[in-house]
Protein backbone atom coordinates (compact mmCIF):
# COMPACT_ATOMS: atom_id res chain seq x y z
CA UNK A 1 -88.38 30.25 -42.50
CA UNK A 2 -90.03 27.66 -40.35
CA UNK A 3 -88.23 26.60 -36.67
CA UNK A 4 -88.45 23.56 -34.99
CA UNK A 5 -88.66 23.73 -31.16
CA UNK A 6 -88.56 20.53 -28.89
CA UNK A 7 -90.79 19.61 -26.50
CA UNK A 8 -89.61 20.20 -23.23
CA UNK A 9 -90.04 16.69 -22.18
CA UNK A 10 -87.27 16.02 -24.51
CA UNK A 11 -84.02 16.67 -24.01
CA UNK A 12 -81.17 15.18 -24.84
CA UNK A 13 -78.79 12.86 -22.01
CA UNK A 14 -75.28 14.90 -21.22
CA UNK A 15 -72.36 13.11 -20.36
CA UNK A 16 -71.25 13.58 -17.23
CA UNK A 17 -68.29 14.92 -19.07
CA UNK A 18 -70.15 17.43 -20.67
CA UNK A 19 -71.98 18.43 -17.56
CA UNK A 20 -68.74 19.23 -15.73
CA UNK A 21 -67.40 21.48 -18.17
CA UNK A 22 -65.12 18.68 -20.50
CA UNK A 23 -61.67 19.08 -20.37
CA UNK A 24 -60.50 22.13 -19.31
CA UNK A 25 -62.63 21.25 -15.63
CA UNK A 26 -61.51 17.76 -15.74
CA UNK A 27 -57.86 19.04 -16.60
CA UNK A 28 -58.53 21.26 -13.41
CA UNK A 29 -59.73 18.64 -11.31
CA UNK A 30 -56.57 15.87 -11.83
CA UNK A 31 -54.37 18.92 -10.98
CA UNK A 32 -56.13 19.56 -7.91
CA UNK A 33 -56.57 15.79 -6.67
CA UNK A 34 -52.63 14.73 -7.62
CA UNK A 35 -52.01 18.06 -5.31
CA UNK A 36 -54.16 16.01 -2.49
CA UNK A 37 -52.22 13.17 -3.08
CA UNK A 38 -48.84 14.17 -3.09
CA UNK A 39 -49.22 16.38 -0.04
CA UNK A 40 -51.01 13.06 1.52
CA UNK A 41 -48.18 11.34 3.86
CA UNK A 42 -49.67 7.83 3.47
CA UNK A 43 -50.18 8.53 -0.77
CA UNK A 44 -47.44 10.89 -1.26
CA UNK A 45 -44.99 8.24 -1.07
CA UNK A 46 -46.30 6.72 -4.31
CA UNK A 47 -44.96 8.86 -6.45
CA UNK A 48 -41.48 9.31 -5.32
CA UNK A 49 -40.70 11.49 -8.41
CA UNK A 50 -44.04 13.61 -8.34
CA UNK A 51 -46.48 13.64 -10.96
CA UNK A 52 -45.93 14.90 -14.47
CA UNK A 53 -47.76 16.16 -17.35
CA UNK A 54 -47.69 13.35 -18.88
CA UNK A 55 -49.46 11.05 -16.33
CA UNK A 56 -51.63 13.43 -15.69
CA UNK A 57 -52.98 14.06 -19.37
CA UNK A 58 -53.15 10.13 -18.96
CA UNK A 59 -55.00 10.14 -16.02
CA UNK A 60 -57.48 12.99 -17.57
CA UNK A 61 -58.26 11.18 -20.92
CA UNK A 62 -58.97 7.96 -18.97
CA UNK A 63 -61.45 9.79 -17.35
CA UNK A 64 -62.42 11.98 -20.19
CA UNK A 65 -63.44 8.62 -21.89
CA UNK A 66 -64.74 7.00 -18.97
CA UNK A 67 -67.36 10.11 -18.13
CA UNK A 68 -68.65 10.30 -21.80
CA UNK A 69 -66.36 12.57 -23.38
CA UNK A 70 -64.84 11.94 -26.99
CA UNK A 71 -61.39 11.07 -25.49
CA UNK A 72 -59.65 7.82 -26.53
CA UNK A 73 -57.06 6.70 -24.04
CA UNK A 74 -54.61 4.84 -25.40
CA UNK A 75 -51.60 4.85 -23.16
CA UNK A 76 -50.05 2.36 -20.61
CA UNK A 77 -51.87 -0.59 -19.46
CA UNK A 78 -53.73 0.77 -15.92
CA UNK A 79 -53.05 -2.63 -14.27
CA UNK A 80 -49.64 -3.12 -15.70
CA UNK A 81 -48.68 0.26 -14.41
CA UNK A 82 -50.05 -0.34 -10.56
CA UNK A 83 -47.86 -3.44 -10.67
CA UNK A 84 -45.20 -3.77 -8.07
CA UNK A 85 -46.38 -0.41 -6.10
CA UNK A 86 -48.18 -2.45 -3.28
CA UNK A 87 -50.98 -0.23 -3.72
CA UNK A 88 -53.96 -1.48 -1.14
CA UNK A 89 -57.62 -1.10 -0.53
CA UNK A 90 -56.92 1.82 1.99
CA UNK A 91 -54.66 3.73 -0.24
CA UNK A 92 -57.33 3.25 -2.73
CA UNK A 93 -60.38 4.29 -0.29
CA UNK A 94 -58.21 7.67 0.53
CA UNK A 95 -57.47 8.24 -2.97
CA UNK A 96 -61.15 8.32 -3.58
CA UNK A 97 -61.85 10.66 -0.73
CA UNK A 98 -59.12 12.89 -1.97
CA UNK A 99 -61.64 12.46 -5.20
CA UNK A 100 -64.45 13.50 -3.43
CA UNK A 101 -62.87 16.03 -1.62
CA UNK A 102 -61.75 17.93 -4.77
CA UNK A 103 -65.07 17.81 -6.78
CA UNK A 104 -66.60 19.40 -3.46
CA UNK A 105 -63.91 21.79 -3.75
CA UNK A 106 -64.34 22.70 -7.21
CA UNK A 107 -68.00 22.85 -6.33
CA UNK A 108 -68.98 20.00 -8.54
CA UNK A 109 -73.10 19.18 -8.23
CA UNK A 110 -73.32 15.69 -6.07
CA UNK A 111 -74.73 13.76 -8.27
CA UNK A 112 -72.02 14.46 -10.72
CA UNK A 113 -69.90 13.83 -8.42
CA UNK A 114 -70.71 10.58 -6.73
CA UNK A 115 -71.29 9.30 -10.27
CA UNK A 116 -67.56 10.27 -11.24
CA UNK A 117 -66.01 8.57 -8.21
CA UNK A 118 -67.97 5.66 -9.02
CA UNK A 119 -66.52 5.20 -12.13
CA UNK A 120 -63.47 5.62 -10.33
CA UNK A 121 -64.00 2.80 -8.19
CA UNK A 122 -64.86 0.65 -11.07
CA UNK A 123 -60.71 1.07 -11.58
CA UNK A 124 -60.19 -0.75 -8.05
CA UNK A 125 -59.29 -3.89 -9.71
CA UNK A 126 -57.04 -2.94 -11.98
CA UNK A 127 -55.21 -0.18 -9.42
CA UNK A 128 -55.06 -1.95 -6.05
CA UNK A 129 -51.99 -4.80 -6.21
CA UNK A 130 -51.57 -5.56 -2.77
């Protein structure tokens, strides 16, 4: 029986979806940053009825796809569900610390994490509506 070996010079790219652990740490993550946010007095406010299970599985295949991961969203229009919340560039820039603030929390490597909030603020756009 003969093996095959790689070189060490290469490897194979991970996603950064892979890297973090794929859903079950991404899962972890949304749970601990929608805590942030509701406990948040200026962000808190957003979501007058809390957060369910639902949006968050939303929220965690969005980024599941968006990181490299085999997830597919396929729910709500982002945009068309920011409408009419006067969400604004602040709310936005503390949501993303909130972001920041969790991966550093859940001990996420830097690079990994300033790569997944820069995805994030590729949403911008679509989110902020005021």
């Amino acid at each position: 029986m003969t093996m095959t070996t790689r070189s060490p010079a290469v490897t194979e790219a991970i996603s950064v979806y892979d890297a973090i652990g794929g859903r079950a740490a991404l899962t972890a993550a949304v749970d601990r940053f929608y805590g942030r946010l509701l406990a948040d007095p200026a962000l808190g406010p957003l979501f007058p009825r809390g957060v369910g299970a639902r949006h968050r599985a939303y929220v965690v295949t969005i980024l599941g796809e968006a990181l490299g991961g085999r997830e597919r969203y396929r729910g709500p229009d982002i945009a068309g569900a920011h409408r009419g919340l006067a969400i604004g560039d602040a709310h936005f820039d503390r949501a993303a610390a909130h972001l920041g603030a969790t991966l550093d929390e859940l001990c996420v490597p830097r690079d990994l994490a300033e790569r997944i909030v820069g995805t994030v603020a590729g949403l911008r756009p679509a989110v902020v509506t005021a």
